[in-house]
Protein backbone atom coordinates (compact mmCIF):
# COMPACT_ATOMS: atom_id res chain seq x y z
CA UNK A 1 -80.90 22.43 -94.78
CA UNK A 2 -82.13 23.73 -91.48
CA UNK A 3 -80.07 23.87 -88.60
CA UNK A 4 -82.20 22.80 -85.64
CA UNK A 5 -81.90 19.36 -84.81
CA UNK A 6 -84.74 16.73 -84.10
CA UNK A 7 -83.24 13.40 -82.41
CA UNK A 8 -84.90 10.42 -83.52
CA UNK A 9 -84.00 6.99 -82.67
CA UNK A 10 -82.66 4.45 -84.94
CA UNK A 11 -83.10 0.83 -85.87
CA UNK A 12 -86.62 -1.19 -84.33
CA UNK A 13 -86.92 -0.55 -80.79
CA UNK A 14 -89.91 2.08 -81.32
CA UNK A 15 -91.82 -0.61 -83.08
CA UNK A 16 -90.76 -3.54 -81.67
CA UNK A 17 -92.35 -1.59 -78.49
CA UNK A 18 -95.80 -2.21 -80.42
CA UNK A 19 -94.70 -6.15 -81.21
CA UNK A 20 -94.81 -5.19 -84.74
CA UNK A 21 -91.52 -6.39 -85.35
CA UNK A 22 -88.98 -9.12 -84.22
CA UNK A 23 -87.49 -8.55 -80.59
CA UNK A 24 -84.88 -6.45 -80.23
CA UNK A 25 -81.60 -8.81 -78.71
CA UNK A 26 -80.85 -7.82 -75.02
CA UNK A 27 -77.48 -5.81 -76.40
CA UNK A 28 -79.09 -3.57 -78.33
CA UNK A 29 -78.59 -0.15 -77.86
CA UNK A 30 -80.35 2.98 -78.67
CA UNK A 31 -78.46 5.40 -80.98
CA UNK A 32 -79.75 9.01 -81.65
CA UNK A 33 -79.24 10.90 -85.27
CA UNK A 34 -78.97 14.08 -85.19
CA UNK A 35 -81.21 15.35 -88.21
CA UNK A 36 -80.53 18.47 -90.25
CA UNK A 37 -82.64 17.60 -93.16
CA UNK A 38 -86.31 18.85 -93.76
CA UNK A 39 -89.31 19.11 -92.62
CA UNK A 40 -88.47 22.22 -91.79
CA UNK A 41 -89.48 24.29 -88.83
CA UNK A 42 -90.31 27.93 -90.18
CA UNK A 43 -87.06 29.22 -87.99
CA UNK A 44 -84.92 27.15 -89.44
CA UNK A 45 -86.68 27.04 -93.81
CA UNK A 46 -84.13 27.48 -96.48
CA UNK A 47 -84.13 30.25 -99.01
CA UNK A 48 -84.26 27.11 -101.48
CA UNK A 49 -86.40 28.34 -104.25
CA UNK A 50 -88.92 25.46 -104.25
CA UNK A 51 -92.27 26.24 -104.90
CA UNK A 52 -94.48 25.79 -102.14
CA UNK A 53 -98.39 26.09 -101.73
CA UNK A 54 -98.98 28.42 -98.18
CA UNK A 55 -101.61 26.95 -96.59
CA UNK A 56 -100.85 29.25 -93.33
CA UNK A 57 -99.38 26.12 -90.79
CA UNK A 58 -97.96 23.77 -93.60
CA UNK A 59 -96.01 25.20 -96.59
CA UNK A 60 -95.96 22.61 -98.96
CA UNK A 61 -94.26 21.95 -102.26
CA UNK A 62 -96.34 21.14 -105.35
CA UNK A 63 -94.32 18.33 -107.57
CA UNK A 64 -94.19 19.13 -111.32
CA UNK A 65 -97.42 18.30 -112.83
CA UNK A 66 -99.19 17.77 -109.93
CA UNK A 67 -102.54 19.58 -108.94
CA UNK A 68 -103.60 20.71 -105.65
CA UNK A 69 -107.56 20.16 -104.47
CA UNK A 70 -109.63 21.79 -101.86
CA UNK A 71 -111.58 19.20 -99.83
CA UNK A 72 -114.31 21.96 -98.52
CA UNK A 73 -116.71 21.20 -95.39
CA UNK A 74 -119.99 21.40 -97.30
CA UNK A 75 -121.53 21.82 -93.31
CA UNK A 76 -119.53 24.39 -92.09
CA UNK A 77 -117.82 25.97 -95.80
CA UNK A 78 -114.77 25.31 -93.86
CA UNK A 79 -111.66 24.18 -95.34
CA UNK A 80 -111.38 20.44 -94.25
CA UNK A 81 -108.09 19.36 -96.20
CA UNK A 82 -105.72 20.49 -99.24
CA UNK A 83 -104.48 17.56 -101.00
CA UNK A 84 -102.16 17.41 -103.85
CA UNK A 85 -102.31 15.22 -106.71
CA UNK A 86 -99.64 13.08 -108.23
CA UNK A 87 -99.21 10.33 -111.06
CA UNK A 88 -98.84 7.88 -107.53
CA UNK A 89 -101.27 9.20 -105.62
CA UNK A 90 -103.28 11.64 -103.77
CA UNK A 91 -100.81 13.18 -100.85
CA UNK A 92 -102.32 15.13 -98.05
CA UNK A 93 -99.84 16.44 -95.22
CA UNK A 94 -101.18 17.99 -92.20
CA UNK A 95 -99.65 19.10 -89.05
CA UNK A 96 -100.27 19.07 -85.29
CA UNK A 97 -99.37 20.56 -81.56
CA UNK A 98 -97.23 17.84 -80.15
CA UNK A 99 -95.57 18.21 -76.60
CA UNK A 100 -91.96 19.40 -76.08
CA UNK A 101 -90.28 16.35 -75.35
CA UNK A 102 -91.42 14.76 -79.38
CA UNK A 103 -93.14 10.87 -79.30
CA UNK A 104 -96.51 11.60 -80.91
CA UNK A 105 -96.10 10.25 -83.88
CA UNK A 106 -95.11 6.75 -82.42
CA UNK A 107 -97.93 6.93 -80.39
CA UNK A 108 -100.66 8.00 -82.93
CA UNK A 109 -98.84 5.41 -85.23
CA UNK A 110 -99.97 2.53 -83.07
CA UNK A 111 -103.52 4.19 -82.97
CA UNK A 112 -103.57 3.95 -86.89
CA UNK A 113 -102.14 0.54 -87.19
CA UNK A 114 -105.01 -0.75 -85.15
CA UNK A 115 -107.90 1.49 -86.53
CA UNK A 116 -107.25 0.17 -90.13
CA UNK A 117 -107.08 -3.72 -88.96
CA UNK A 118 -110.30 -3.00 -87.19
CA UNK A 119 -111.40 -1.51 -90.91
CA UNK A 120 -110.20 -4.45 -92.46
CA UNK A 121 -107.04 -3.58 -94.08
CA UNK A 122 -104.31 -5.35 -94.58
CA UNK A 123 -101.47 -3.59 -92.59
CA UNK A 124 -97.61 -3.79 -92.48
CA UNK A 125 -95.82 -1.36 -90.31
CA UNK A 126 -91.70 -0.55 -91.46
CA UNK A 127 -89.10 1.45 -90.28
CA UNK A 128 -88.32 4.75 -92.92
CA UNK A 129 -85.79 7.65 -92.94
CA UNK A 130 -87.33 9.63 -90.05
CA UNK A 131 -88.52 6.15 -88.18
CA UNK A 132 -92.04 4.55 -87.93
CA UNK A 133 -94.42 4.10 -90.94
CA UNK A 134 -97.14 2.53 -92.00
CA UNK A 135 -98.06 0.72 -95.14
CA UNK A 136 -101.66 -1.21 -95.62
CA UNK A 137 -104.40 -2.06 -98.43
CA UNK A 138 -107.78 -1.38 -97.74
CA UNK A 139 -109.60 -2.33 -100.69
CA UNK A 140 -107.93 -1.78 -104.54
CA UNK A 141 -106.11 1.32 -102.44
CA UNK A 142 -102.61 1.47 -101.42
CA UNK A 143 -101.78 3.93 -98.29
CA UNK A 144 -98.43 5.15 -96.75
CA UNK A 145 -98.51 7.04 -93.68
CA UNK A 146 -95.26 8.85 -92.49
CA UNK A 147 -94.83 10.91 -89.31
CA UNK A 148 -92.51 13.52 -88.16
CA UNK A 149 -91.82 15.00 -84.58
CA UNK A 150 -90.35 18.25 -84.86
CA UNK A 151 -90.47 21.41 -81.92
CA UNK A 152 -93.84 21.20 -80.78
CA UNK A 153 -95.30 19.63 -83.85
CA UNK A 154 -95.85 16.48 -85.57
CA UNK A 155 -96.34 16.38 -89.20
CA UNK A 156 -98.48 13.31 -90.96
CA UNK A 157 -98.37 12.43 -93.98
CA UNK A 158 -100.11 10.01 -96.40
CA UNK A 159 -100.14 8.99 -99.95
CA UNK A 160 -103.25 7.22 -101.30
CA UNK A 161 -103.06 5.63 -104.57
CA UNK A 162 -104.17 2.36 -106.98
CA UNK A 163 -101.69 -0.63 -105.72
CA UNK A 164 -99.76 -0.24 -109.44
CA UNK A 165 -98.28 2.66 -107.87
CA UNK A 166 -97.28 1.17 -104.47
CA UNK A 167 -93.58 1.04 -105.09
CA UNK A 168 -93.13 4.86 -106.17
CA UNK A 169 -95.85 6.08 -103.74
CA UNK A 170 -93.68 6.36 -100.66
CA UNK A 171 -90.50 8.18 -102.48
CA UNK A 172 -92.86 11.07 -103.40
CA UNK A 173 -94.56 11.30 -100.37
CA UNK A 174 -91.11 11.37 -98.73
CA UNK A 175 -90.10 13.66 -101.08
CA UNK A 176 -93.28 16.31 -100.33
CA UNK A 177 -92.81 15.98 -96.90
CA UNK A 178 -89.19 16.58 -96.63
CA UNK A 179 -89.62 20.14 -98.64
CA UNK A 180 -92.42 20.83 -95.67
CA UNK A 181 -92.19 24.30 -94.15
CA UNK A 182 -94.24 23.95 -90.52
CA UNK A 183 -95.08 26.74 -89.04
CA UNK A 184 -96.73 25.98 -85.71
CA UNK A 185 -96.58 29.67 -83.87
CA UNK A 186 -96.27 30.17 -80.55
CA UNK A 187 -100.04 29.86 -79.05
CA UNK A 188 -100.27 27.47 -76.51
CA UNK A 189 -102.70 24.57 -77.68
CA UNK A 190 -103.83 20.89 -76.59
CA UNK A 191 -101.77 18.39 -77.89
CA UNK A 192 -102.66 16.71 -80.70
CA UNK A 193 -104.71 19.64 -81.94
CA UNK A 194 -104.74 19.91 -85.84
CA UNK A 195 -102.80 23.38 -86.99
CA UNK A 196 -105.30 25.42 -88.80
CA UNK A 197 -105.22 25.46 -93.07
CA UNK A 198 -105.68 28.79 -94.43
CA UNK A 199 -105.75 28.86 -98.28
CA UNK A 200 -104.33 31.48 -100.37
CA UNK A 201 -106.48 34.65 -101.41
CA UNK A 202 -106.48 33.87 -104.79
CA UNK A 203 -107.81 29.99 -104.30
CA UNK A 204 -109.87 31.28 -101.22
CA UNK A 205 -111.19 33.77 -104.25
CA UNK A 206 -111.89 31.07 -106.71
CA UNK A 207 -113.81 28.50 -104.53
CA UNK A 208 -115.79 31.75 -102.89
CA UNK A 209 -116.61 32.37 -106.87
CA UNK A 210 -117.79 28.52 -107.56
CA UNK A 211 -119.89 27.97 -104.34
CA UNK A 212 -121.70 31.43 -105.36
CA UNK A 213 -122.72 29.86 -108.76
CA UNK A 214 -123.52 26.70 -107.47
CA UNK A 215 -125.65 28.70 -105.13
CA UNK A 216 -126.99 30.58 -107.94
């Protein structure tokens, strides 16, 4: 477990903010958890043992039989996303600059609920273990998007998978995201700006190799 502490709020008021949920009675009152569990800033990472795929801001565990992808910028060459593959679905976690005093997530939550309604999908925002997510159906697929404010970061996560797997989808995404290792270093940067993805040398190595033969 790390040892720094993010506060996050519990029960409904941070949705029920949005009108997603019932109103909160007039005698409610906020409560704050202190939480020692992961994600894990890179200060505070355990010496757990779990493998974990570097990917320079996000250190990310790779389930058993899972398989991790390259989503390459065919523009720019650029790496664009790393996703990893489950049985449930495909899981991509990426993290941001948030501001000192924590809230992006509930605010680029609201963003996301109303960007997929005006895509068409069906959306139902919840209340998880670290606060605010987001389930909906756009087409045959099933998403789950999770958020987590940590120091000067936010880390998103979703899960994308056939609506079969619904039910198990958000346990491993929870699970993936809760092994996180962030590491946001100490550069100033706008808020919301996406922490770069490096990839490994050796998969940096192989996908050099395969563009050169598709080249060829």
């Amino acid at each position: 477990m790390g040892i720094f502490g993010r506060k996050r709020p519990r029960g409904r008021h941070a949705a029920s903010e949005r009108g997603d949920f019932a109103d909160v009675p007039e005698d409610f009152e906020e409560e704050e958890e202190l939480v020692t569990e992961g994600p894990f800033d890179v200060v505070d990472a355990p010496d757990d043992g779990v493998t974990r795929i570097d990917l320079g801001s996000v250190r990310v565990p790779v389930p058993n039989g899972a398989q991790v992808q390259v989503e390459v910028d065919p523009a720019t060459a650029g790496v664009r996303a790393v996703h990893v593959v489950t049985p449930q679905g495909q899981v991509t976690v990426s993290a941001y600059a948030a501001p000192r005093s924590g809230g992006l997530w509930d605010e680029v939550g609201g963003e996301l609920t109303e960007q997929l309604r005006a895509d068409g999908a069906k959306v139902y925002p919840g209340e998880g273990e670290w606060g605010f997510e987001l389930s909906a159906l756009l087409g045959d697929v099933a998403l789950r998007f999770i958020g987590v404010d940590g120091p000067r970061w936010m880390l998103r996560g979703v899960i994308a998978g056939p609506q079969s797997q619904a039910a198990d989808a958000p346990r491993v995404l929870r699970e993936i995201m809760a092994g996180t290792i962030v590491v946001r270093g100490d550069a100033p940067m706008p808020v919301r700006t996406p922490l770069p993805i490096t990839l490994p040398e050796a998969v940096a190595t192989h996908i050099a190799q395969q563009q050169s033969q598709q080249g060829a």
